[in-house]
C-alpha atoms as a PDB file:
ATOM      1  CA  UNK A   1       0.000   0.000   0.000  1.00  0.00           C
ATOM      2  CA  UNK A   2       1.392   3.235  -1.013  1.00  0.00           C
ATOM      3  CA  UNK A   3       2.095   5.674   1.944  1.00  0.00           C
ATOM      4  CA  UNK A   4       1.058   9.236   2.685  1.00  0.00           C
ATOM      5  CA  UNK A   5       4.296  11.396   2.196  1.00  0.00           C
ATOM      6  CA  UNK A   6       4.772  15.411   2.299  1.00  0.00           C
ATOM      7  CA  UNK A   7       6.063  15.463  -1.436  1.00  0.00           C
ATOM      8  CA  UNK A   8       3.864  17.375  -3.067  1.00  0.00           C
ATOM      9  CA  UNK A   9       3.626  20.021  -0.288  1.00  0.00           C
ATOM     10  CA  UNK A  10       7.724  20.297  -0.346  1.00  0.00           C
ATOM     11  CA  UNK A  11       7.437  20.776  -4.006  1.00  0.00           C
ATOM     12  CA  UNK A  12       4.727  23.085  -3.811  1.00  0.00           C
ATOM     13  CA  UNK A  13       6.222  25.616  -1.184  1.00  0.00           C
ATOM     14  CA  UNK A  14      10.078  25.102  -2.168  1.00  0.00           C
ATOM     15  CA  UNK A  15      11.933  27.169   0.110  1.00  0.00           C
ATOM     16  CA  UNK A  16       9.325  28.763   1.962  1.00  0.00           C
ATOM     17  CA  UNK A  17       8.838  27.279   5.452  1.00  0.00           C
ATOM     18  CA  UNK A  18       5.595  29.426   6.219  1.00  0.00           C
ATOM     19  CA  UNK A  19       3.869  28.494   3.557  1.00  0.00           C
ATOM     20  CA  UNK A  20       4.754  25.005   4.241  1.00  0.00           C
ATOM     21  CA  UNK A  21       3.877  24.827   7.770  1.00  0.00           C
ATOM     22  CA  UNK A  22       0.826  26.464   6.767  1.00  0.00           C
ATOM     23  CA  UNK A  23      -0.378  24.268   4.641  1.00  0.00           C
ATOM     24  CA  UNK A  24       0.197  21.207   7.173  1.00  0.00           C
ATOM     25  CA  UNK A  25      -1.712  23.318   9.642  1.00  0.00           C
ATOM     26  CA  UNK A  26      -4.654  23.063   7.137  1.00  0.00           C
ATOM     27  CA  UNK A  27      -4.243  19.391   6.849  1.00  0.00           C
ATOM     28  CA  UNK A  28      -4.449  18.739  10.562  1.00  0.00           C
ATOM     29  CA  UNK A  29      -7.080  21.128  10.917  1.00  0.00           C
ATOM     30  CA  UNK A  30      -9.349  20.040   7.975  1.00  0.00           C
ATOM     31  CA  UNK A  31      -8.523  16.313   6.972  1.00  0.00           C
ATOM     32  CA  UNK A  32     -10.158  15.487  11.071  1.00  0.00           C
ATOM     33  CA  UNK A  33     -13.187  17.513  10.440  1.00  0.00           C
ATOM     34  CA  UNK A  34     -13.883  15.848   6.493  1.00  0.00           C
ATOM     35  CA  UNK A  35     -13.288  12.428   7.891  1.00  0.00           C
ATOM     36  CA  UNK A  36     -16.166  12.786  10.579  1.00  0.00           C
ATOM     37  CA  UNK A  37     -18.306  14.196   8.106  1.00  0.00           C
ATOM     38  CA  UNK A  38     -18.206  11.099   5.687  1.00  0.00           C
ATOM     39  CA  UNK A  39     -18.226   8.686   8.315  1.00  0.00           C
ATOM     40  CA  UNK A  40     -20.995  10.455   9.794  1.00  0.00           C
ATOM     41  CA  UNK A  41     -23.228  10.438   6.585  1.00  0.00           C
ATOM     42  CA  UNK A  42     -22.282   6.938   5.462  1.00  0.00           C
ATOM     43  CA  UNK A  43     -23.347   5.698   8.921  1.00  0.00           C
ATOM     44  CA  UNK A  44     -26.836   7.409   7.969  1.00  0.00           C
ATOM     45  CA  UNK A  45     -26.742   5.655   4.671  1.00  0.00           C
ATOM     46  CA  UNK A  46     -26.366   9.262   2.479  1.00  0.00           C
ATOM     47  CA  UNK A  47     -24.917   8.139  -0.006  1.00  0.00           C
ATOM     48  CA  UNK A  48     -25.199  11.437  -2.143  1.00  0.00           C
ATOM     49  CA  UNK A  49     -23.716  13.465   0.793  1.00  0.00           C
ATOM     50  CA  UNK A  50     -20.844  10.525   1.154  1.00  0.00           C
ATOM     51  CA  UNK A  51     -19.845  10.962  -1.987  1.00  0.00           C
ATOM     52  CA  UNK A  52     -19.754  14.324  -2.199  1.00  0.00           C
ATOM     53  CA  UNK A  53     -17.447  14.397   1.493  1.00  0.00           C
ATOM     54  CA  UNK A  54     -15.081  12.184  -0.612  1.00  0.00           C
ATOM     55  CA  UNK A  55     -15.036  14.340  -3.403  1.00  0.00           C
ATOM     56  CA  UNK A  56     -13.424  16.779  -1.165  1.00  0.00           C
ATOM     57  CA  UNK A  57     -11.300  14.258   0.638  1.00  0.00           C
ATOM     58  CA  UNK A  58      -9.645  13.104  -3.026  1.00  0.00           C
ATOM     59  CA  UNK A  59      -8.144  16.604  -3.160  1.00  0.00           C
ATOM     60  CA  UNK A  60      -6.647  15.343  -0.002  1.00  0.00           C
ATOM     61  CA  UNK A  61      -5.508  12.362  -0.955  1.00  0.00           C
ATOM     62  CA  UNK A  62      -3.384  14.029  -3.948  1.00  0.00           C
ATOM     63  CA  UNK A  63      -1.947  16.718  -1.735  1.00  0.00           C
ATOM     64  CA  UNK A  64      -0.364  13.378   0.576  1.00  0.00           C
ATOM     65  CA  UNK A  65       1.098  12.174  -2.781  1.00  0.00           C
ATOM     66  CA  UNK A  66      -1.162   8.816  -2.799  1.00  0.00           C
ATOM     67  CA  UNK A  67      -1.578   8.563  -6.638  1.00  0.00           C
ATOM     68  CA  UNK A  68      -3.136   5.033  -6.753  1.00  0.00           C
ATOM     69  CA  UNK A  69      -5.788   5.836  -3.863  1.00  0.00           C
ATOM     70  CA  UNK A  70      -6.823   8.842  -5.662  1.00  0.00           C
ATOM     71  CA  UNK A  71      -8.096   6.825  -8.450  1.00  0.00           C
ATOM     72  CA  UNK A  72      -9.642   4.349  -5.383  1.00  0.00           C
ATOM     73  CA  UNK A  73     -11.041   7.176  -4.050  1.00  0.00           C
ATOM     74  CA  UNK A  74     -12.615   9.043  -7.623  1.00  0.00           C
ATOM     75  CA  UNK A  75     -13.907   4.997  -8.511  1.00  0.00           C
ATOM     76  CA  UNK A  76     -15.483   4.676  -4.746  1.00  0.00           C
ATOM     77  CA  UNK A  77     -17.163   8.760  -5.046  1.00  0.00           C
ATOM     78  CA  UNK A  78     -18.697   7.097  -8.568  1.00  0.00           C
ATOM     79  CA  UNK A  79     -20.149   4.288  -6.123  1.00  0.00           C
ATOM     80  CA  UNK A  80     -21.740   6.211  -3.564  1.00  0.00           C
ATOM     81  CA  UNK A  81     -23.380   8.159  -6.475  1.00  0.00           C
ATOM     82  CA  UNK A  82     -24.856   4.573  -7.266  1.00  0.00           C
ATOM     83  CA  UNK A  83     -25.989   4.099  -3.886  1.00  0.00           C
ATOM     84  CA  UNK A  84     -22.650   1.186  -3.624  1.00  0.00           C
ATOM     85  CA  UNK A  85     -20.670   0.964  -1.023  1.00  0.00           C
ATOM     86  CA  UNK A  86     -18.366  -0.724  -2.987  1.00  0.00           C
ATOM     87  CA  UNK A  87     -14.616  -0.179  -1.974  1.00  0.00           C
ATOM     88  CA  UNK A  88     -15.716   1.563   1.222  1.00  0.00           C
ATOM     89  CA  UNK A  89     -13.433  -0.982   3.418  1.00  0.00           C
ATOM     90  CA  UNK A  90     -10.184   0.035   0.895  1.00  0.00           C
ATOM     91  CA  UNK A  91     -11.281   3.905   1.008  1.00  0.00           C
ATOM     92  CA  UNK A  92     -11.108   3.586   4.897  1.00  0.00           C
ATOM     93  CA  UNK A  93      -8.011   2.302   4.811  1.00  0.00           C
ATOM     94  CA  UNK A  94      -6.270   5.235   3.393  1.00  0.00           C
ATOM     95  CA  UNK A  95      -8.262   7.481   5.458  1.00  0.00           C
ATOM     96  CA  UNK A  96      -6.827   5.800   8.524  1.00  0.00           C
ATOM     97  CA  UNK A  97      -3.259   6.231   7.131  1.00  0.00           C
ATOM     98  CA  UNK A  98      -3.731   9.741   6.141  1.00  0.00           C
ATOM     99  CA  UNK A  99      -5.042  10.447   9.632  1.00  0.00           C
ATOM    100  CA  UNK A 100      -2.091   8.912  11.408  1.00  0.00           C
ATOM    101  CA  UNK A 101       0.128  10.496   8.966  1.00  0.00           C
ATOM    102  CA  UNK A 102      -0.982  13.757   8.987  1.00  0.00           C
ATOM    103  CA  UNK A 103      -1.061  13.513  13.002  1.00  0.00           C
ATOM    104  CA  UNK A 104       2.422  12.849  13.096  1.00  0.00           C
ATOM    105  CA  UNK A 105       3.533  15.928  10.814  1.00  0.00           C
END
């Protein structure tokens, strides 16, 4: 399984440490808060409003360099919109390794 990583976000600041630290800040602030929302509305079987948490949530998953799992995540946002659950075990999976990553940042 691939592995979050802080790639993108090192190639996306360069040299500037502010911008940087300010964009982890956003992680750990936001990627808690989407997380609860999905799980929230899956666990009330809304699928429409599921998918539409892990449409924001993909964005996400390509800042943390996880190029496989976006395409997991785009096929699984296509499945809620089908009322599927399909691939819901796999999408938690990378949640839960995004959340511990980003937790340890």
């Amino acid at each position: 399984m691939e592995q979050p990583n802080t790639t993108y976000i090192n190639q996306l600041s360069g040299d500037n440490v502010a911008f940087r630290e300010k964009m982890i800040a956003i992680l750990k602030r936001e990627l808690p808060e989407e997380i609860q929302i999905y799980r929230e509305q899956i666990q009330k079987n809304n699928f429409l409003a599921a998918a539409q948490s892990v449409h924001k949530l993909k964005h996400k998953v390509s800042i943390l360099g996880l190029e496989k799992s976006y395409y997991l995540a785009e096929t699984f946002e296509e499945n809620l919109k089908e009322n599927s659950i399909q691939l819901q075990k796999e999408f938690e999976t990378i949640l839960n390794a995004m959340d511990t990553f980003v937790k340890s940042l």
